[in-house]
PDB file of N, CA and C in Angstrom:
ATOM      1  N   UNK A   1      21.148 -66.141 -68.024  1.00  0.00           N
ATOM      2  CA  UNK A   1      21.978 -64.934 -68.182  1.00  0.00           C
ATOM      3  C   UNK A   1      21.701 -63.979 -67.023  1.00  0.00           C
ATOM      4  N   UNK A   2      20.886 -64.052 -66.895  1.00  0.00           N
ATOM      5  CA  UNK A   2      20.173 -62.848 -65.653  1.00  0.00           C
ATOM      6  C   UNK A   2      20.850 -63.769 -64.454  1.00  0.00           C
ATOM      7  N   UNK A   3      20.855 -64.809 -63.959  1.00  0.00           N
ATOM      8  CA  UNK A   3      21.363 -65.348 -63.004  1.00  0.00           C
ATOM      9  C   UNK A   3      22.697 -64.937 -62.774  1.00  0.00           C
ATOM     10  N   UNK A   4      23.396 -64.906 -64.078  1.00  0.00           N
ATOM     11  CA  UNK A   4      24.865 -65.090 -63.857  1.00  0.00           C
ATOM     12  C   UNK A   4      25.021 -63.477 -63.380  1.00  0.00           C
ATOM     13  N   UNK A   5      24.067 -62.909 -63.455  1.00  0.00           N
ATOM     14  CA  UNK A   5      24.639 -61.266 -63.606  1.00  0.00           C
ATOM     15  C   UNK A   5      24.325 -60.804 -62.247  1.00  0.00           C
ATOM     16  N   UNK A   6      23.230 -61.321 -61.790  1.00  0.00           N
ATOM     17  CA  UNK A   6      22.881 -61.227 -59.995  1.00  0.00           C
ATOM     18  C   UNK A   6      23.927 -61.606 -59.183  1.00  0.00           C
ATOM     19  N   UNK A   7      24.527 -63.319 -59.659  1.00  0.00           N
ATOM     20  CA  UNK A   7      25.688 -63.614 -59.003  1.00  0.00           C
ATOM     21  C   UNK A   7      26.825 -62.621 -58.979  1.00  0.00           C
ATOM     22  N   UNK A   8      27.187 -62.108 -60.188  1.00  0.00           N
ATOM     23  CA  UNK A   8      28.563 -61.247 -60.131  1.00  0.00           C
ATOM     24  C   UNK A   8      28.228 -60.105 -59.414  1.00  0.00           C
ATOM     25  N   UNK A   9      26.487 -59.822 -59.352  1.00  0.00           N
ATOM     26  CA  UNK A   9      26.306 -58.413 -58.483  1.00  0.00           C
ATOM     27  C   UNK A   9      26.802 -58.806 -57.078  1.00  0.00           C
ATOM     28  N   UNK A  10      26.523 -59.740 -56.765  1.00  0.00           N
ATOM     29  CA  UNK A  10      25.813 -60.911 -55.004  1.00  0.00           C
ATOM     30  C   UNK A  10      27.994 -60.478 -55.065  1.00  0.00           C
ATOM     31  N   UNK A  11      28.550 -60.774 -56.139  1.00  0.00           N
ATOM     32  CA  UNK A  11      29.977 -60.945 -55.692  1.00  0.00           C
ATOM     33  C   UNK A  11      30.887 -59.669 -55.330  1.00  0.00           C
ATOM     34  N   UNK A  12      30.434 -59.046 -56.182  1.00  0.00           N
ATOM     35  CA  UNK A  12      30.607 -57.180 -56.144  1.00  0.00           C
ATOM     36  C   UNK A  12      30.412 -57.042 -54.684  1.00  0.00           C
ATOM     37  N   UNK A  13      29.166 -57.286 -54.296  1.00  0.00           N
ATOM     38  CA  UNK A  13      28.854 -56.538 -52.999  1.00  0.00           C
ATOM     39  C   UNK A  13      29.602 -57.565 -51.869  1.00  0.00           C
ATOM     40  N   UNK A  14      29.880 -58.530 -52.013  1.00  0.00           N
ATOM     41  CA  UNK A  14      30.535 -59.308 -50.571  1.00  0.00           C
ATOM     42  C   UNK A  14      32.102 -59.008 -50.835  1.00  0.00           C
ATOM     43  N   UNK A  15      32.106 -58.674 -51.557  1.00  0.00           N
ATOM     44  CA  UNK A  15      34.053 -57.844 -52.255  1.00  0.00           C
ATOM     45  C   UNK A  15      34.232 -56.993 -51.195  1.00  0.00           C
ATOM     46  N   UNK A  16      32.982 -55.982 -51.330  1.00  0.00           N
ATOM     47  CA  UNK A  16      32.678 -54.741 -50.788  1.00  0.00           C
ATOM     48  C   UNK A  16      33.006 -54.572 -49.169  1.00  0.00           C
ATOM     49  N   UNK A  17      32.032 -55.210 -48.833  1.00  0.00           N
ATOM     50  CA  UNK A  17      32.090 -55.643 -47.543  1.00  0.00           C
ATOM     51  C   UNK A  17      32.918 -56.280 -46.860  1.00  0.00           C
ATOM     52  N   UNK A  18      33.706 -56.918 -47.492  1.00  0.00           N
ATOM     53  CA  UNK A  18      34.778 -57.438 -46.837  1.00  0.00           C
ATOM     54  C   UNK A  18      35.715 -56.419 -46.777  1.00  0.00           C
ATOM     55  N   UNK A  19      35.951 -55.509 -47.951  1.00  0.00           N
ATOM     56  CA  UNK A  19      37.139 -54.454 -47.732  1.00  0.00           C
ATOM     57  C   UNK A  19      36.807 -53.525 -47.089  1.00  0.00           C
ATOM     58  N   UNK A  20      35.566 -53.306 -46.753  1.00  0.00           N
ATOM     59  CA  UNK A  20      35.119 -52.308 -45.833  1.00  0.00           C
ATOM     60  C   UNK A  20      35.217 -52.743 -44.185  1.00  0.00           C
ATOM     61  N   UNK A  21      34.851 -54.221 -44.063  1.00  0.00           N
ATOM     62  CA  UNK A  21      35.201 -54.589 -42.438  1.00  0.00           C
ATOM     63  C   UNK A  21      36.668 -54.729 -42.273  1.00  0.00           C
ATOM     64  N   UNK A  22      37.471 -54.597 -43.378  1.00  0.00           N
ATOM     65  CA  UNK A  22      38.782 -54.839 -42.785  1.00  0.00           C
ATOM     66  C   UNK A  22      39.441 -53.469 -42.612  1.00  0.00           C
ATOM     67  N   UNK A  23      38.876 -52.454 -43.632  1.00  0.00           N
ATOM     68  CA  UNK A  23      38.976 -51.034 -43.259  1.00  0.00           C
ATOM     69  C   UNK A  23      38.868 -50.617 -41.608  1.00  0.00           C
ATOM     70  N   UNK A  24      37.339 -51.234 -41.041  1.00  0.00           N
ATOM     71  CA  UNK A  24      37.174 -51.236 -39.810  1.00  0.00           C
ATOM     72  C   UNK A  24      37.694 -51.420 -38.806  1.00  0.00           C
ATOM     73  N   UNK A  25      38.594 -52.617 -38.824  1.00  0.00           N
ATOM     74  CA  UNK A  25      39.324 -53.973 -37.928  1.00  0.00           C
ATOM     75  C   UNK A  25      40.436 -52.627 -37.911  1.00  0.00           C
ATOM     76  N   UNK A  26      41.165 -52.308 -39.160  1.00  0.00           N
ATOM     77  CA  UNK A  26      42.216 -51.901 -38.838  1.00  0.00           C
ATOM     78  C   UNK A  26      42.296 -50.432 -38.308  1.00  0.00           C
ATOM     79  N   UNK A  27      41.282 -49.990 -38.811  1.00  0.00           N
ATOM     80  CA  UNK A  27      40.653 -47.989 -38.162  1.00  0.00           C
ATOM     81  C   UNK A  27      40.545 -48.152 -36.078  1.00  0.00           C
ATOM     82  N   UNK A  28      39.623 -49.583 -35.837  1.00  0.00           N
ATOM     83  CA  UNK A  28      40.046 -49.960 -34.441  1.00  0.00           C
ATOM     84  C   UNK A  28      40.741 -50.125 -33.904  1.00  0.00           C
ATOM     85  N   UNK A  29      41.542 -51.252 -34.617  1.00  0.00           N
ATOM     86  CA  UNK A  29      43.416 -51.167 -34.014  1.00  0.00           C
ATOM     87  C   UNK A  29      43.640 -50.099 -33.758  1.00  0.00           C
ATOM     88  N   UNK A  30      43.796 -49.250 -34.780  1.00  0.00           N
ATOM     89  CA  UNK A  30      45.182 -48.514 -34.622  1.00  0.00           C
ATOM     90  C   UNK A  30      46.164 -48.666 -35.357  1.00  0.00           C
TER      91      UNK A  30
END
């Protein structure tokens, strides 16, 4: 149970990060 709940954390945070570098990509563009 504790595993599964680290994983969904581990998934939360690479969610995160991905919408945040694409925030980035596109704040650079333009």
């Amino acid at each position: 149970m504790r595993q599964r709940l680290l994983r969904s954390l581990l998934a939360v945070l690479f969610v995160g990060l991905l919408a945040g570098n694409s925030e980035l990509y596109a704040a650079q563009k333009g």
